[in-house]
PDB file of N, CA and C in Angstrom:
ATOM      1  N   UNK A   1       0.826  -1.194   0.000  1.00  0.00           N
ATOM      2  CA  UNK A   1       0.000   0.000   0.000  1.00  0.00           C
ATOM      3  C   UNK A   1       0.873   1.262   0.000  1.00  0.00           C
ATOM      4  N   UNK A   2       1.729   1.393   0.794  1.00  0.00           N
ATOM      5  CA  UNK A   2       3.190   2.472   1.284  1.00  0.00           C
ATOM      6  C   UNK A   2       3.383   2.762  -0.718  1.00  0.00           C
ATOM      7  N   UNK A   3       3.818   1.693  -0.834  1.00  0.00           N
ATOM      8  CA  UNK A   3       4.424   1.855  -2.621  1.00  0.00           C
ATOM      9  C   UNK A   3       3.515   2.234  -3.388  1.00  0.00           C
ATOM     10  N   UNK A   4       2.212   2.373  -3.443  1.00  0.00           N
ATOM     11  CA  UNK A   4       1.154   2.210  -4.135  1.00  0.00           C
ATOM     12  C   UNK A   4       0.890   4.016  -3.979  1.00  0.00           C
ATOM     13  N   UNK A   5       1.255   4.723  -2.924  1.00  0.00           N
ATOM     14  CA  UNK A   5       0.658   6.161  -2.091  1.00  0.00           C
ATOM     15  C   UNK A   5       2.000   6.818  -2.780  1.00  0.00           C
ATOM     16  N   UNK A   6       3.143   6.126  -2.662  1.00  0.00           N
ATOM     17  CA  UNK A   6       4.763   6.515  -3.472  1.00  0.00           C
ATOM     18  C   UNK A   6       4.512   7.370  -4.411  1.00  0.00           C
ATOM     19  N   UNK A   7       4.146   5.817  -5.579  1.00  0.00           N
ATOM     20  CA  UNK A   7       4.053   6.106  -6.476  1.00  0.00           C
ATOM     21  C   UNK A   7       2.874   7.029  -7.149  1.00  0.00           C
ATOM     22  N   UNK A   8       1.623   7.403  -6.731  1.00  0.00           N
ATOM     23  CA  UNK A   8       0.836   7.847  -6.766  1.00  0.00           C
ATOM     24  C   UNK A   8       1.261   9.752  -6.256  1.00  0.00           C
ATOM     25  N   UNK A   9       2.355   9.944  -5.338  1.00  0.00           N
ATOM     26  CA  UNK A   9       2.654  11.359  -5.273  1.00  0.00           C
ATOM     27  C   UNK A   9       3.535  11.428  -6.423  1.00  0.00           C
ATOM     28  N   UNK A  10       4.319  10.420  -6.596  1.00  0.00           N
ATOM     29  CA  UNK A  10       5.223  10.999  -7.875  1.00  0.00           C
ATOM     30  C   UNK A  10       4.513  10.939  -8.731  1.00  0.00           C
ATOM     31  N   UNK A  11       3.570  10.937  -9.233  1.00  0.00           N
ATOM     32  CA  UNK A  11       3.134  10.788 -10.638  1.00  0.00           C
ATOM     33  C   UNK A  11       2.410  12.602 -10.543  1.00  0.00           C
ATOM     34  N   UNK A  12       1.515  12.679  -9.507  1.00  0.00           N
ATOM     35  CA  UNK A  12       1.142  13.737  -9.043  1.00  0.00           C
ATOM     36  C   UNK A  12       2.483  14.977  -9.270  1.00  0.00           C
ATOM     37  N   UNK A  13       3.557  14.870  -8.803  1.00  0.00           N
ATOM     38  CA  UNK A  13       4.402  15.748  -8.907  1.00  0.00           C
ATOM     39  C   UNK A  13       5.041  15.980 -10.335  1.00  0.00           C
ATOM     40  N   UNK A  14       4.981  14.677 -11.237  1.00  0.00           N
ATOM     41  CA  UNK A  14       5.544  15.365 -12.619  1.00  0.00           C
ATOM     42  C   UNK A  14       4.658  15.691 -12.862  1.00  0.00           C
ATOM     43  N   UNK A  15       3.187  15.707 -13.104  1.00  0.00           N
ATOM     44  CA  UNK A  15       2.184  16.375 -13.653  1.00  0.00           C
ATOM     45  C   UNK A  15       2.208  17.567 -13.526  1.00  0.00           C
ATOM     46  N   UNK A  16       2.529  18.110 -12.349  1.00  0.00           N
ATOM     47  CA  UNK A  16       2.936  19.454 -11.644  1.00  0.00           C
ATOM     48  C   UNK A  16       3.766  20.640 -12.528  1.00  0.00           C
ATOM     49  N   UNK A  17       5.109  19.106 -12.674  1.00  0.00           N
ATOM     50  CA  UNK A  17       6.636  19.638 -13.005  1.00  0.00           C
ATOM     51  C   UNK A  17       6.227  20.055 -14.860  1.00  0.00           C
ATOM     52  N   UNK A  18       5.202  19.225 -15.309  1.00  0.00           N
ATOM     53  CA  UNK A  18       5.574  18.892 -16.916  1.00  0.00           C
ATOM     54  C   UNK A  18       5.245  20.647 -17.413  1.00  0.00           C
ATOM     55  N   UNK A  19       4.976  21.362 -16.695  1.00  0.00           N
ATOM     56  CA  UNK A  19       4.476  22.697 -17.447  1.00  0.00           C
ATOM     57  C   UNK A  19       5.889  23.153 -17.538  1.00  0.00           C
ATOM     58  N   UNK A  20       7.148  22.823 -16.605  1.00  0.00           N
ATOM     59  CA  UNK A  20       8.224  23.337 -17.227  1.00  0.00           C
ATOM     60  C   UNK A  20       8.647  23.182 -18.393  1.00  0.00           C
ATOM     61  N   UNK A  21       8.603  22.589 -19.089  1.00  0.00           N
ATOM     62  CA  UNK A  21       8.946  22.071 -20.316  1.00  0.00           C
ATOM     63  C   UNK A  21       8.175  23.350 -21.421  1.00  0.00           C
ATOM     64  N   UNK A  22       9.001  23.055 -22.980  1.00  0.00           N
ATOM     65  CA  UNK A  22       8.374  23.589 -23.953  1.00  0.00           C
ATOM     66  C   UNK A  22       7.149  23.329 -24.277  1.00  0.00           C
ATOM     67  N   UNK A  23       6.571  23.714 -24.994  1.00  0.00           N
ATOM     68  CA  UNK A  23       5.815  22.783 -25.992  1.00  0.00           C
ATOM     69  C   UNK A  23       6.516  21.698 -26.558  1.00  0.00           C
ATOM     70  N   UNK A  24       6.989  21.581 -27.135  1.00  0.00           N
ATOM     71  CA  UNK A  24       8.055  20.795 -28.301  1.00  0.00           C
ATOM     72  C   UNK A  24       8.271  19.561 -27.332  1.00  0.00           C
ATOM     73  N   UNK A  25       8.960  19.873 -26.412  1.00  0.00           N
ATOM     74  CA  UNK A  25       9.576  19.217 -25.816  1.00  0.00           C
ATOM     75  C   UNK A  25       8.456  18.518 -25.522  1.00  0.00           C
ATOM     76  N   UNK A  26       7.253  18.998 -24.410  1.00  0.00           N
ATOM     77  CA  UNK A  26       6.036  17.988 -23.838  1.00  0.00           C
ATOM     78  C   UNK A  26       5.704  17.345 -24.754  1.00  0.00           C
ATOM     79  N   UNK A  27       5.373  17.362 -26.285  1.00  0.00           N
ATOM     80  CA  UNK A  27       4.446  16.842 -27.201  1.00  0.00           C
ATOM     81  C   UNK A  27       5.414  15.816 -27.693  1.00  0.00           C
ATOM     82  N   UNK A  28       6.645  16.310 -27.495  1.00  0.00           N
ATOM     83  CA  UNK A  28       7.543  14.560 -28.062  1.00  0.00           C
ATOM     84  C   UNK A  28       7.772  14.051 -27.065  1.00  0.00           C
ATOM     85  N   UNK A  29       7.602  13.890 -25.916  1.00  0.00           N
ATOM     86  CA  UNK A  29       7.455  12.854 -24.985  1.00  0.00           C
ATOM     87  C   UNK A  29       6.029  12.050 -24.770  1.00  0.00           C
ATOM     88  N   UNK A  30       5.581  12.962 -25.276  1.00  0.00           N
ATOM     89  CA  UNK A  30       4.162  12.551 -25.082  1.00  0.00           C
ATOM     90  C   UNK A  30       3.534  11.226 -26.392  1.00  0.00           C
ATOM     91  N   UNK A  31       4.433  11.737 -27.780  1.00  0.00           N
ATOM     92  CA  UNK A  31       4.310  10.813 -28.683  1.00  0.00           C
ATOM     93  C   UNK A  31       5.351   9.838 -28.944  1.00  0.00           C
ATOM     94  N   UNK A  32       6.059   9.867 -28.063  1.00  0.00           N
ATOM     95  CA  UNK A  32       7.330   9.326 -27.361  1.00  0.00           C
ATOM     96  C   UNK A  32       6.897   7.526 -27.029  1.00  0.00           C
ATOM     97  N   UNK A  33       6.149   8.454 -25.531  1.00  0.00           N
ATOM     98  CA  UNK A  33       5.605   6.973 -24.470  1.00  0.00           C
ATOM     99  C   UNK A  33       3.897   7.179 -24.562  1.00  0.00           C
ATOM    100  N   UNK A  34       3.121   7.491 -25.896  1.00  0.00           N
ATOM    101  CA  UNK A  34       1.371   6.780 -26.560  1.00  0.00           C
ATOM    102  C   UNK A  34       1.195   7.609 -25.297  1.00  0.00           C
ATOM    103  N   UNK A  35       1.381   8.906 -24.671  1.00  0.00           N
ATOM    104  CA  UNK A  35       0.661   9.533 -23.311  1.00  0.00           C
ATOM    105  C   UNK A  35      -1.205   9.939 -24.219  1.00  0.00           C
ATOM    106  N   UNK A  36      -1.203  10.308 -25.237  1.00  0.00           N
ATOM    107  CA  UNK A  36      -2.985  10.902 -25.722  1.00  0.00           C
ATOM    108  C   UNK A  36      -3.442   9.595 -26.146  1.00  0.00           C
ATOM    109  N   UNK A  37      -2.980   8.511 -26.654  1.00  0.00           N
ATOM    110  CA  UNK A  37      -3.817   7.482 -27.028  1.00  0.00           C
ATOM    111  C   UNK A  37      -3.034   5.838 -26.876  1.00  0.00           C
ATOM    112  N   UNK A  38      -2.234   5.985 -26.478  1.00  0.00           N
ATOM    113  CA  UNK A  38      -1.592   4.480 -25.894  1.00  0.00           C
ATOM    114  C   UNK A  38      -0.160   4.000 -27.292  1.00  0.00           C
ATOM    115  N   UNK A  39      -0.548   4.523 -28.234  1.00  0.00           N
ATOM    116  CA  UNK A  39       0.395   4.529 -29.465  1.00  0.00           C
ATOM    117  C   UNK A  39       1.569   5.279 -29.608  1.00  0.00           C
ATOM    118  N   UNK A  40       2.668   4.692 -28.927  1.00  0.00           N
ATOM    119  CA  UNK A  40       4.016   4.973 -29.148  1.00  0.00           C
ATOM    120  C   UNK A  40       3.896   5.322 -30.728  1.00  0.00           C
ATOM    121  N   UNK A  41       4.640   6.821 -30.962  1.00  0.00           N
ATOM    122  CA  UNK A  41       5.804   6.515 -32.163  1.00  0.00           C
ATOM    123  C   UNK A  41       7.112   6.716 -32.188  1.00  0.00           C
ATOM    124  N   UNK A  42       7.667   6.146 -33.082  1.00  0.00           N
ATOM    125  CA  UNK A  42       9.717   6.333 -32.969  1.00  0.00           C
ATOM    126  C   UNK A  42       9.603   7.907 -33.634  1.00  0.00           C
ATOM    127  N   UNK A  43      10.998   7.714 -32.723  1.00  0.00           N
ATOM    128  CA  UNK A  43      11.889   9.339 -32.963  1.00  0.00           C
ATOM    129  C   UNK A  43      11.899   9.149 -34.590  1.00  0.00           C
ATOM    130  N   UNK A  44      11.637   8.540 -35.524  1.00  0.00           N
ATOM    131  CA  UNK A  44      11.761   8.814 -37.334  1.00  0.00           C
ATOM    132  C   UNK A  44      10.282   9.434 -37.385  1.00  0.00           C
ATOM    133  N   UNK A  45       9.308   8.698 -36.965  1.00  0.00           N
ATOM    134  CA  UNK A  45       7.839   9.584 -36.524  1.00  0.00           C
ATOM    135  C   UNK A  45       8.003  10.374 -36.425  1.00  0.00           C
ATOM    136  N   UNK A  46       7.946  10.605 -35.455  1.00  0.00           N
ATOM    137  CA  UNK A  46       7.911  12.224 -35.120  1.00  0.00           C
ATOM    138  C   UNK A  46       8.657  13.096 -35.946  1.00  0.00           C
ATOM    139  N   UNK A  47       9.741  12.675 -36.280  1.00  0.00           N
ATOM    140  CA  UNK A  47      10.736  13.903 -36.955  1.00  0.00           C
ATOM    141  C   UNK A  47      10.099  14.235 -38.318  1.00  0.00           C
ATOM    142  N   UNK A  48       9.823  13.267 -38.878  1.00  0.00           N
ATOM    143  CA  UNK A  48       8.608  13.281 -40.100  1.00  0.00           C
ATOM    144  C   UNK A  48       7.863  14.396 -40.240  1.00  0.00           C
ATOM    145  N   UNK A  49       6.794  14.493 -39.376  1.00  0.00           N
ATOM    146  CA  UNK A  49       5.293  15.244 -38.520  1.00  0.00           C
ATOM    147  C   UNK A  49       6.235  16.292 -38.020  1.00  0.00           C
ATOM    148  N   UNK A  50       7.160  16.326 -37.624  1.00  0.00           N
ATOM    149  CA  UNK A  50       8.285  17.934 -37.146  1.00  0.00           C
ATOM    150  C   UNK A  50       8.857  18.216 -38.526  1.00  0.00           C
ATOM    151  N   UNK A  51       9.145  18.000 -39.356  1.00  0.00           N
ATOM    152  CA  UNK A  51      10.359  18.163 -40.255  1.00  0.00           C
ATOM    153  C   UNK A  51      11.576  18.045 -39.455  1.00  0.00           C
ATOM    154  N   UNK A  52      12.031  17.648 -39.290  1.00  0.00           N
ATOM    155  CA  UNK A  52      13.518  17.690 -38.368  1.00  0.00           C
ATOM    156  C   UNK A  52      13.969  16.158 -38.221  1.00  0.00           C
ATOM    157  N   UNK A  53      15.263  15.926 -37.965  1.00  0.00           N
ATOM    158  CA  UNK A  53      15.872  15.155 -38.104  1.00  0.00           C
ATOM    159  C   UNK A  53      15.699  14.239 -36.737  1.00  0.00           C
ATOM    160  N   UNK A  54      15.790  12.548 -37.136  1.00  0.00           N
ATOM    161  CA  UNK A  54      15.705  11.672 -35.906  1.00  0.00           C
ATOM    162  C   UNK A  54      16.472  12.083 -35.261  1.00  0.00           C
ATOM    163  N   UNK A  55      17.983  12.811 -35.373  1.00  0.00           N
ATOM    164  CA  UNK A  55      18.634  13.260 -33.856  1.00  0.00           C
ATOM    165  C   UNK A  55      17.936  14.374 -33.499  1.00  0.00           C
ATOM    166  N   UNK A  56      17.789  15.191 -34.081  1.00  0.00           N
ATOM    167  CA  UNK A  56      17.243  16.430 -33.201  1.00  0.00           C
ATOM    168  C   UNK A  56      16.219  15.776 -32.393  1.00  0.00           C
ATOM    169  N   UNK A  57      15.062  15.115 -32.674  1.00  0.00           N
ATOM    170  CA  UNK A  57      13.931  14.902 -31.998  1.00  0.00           C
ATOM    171  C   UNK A  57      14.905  13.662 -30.431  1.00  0.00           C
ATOM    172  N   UNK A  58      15.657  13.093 -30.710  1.00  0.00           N
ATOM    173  CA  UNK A  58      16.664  12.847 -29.796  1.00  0.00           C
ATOM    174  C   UNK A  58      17.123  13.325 -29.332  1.00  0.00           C
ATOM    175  N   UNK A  59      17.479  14.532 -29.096  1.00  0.00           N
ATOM    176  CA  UNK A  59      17.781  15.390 -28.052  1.00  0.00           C
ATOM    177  C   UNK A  59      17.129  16.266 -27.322  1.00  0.00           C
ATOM    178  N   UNK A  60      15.786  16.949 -28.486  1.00  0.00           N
ATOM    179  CA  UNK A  60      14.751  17.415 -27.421  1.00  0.00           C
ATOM    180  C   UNK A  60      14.206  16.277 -26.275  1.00  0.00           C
ATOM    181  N   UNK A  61      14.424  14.943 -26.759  1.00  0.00           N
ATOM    182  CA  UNK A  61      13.936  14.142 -25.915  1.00  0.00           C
ATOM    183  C   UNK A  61      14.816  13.671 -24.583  1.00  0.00           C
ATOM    184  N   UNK A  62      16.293  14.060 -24.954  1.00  0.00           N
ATOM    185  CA  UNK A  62      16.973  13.939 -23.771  1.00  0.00           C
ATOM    186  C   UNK A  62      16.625  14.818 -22.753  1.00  0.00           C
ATOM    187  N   UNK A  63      16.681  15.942 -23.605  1.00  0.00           N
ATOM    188  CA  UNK A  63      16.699  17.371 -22.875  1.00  0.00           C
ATOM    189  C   UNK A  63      15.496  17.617 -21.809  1.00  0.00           C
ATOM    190  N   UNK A  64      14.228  17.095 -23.171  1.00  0.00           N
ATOM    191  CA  UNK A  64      12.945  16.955 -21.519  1.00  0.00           C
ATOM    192  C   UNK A  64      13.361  16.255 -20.784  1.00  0.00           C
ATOM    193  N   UNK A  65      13.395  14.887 -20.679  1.00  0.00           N
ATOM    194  CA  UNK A  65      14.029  13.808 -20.049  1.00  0.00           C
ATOM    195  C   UNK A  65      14.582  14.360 -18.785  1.00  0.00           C
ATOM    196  N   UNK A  66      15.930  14.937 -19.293  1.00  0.00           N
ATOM    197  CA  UNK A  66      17.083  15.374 -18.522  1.00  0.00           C
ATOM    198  C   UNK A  66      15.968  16.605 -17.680  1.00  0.00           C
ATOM    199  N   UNK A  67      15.598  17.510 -18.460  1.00  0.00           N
ATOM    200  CA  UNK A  67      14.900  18.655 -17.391  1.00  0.00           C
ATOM    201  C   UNK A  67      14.208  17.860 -16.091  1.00  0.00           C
ATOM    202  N   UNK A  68      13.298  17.044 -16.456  1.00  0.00           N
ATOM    203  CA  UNK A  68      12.137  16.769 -15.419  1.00  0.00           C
ATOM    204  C   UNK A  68      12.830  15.671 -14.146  1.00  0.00           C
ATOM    205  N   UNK A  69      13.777  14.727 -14.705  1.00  0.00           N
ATOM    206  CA  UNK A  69      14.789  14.275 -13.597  1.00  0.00           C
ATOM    207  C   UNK A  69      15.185  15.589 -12.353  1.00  0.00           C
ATOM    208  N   UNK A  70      16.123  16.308 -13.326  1.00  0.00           N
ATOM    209  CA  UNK A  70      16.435  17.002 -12.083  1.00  0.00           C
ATOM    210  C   UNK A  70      15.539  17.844 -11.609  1.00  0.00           C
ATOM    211  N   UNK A  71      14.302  18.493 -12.128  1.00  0.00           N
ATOM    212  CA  UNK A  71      13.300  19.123 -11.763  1.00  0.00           C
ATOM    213  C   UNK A  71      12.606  18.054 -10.226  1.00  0.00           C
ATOM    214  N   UNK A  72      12.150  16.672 -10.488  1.00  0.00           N
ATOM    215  CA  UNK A  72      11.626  15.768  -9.813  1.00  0.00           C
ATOM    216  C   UNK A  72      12.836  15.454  -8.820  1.00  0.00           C
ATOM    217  N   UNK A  73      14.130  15.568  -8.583  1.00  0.00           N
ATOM    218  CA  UNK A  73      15.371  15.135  -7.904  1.00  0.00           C
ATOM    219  C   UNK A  73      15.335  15.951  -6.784  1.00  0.00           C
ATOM    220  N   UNK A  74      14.829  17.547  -7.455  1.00  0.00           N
ATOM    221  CA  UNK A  74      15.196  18.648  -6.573  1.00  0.00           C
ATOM    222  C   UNK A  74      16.800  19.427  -6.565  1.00  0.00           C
ATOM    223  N   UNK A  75      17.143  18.909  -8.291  1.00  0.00           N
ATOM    224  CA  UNK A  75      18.821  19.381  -8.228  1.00  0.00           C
ATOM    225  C   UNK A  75      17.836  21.077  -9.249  1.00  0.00           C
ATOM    226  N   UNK A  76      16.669  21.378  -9.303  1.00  0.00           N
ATOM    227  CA  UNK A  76      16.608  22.655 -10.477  1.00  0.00           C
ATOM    228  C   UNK A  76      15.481  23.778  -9.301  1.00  0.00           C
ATOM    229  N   UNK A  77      15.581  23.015  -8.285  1.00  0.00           N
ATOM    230  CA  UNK A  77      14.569  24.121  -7.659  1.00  0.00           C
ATOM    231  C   UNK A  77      15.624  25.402  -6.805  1.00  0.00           C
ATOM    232  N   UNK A  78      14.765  26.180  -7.008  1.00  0.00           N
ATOM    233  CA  UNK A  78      15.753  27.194  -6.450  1.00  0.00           C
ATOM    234  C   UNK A  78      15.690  27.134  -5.184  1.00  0.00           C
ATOM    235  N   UNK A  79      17.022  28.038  -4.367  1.00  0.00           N
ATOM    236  CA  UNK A  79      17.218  27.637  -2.630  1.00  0.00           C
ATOM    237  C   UNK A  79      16.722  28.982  -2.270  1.00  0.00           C
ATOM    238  N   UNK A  80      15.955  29.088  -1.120  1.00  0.00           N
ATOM    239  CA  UNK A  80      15.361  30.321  -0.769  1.00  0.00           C
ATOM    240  C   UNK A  80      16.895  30.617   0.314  1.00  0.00           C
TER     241      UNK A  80
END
């Protein structure tokens, strides 16, 4: 149950966190891991539907990635 309440605040807290992000960035994670309809597509997808190249869409995807880690870690919040 303990794990079940865990996981249930973290999910709560990136929901929170995801407005940091671009646009760009949210919408290829989102077509990333099927988040609007359960249907993954690959980084060649997307780059397609972007014009832009499978690396670029690979690095916006690190980059969200990378943002919301340390956003969720607590290494991007500021120290009062």
């Amino acid at each position: 149950m303990g794990e079940a309440v865990e996981n249930l605040c973290e999910q709560e807290r990136l929901n929170r966190e995801i407005h940091r992000l671009t646009n760009r960035e949210k919408w290829v994670l989102e077509m990333r891991f099927g988040l609007p309809d359960g249907r993954r597509k690959t980084q060649r997808d997307i780059a397609k539907i972007l014009g832009i190249s499978r690396s670029y869409v690979s690095r916006i995807e690190k980059h969200a990635i990378t943002k919301l880690g340390k956003t969720l870690s607590g290494e991007d919040i500021p120290q009062k």
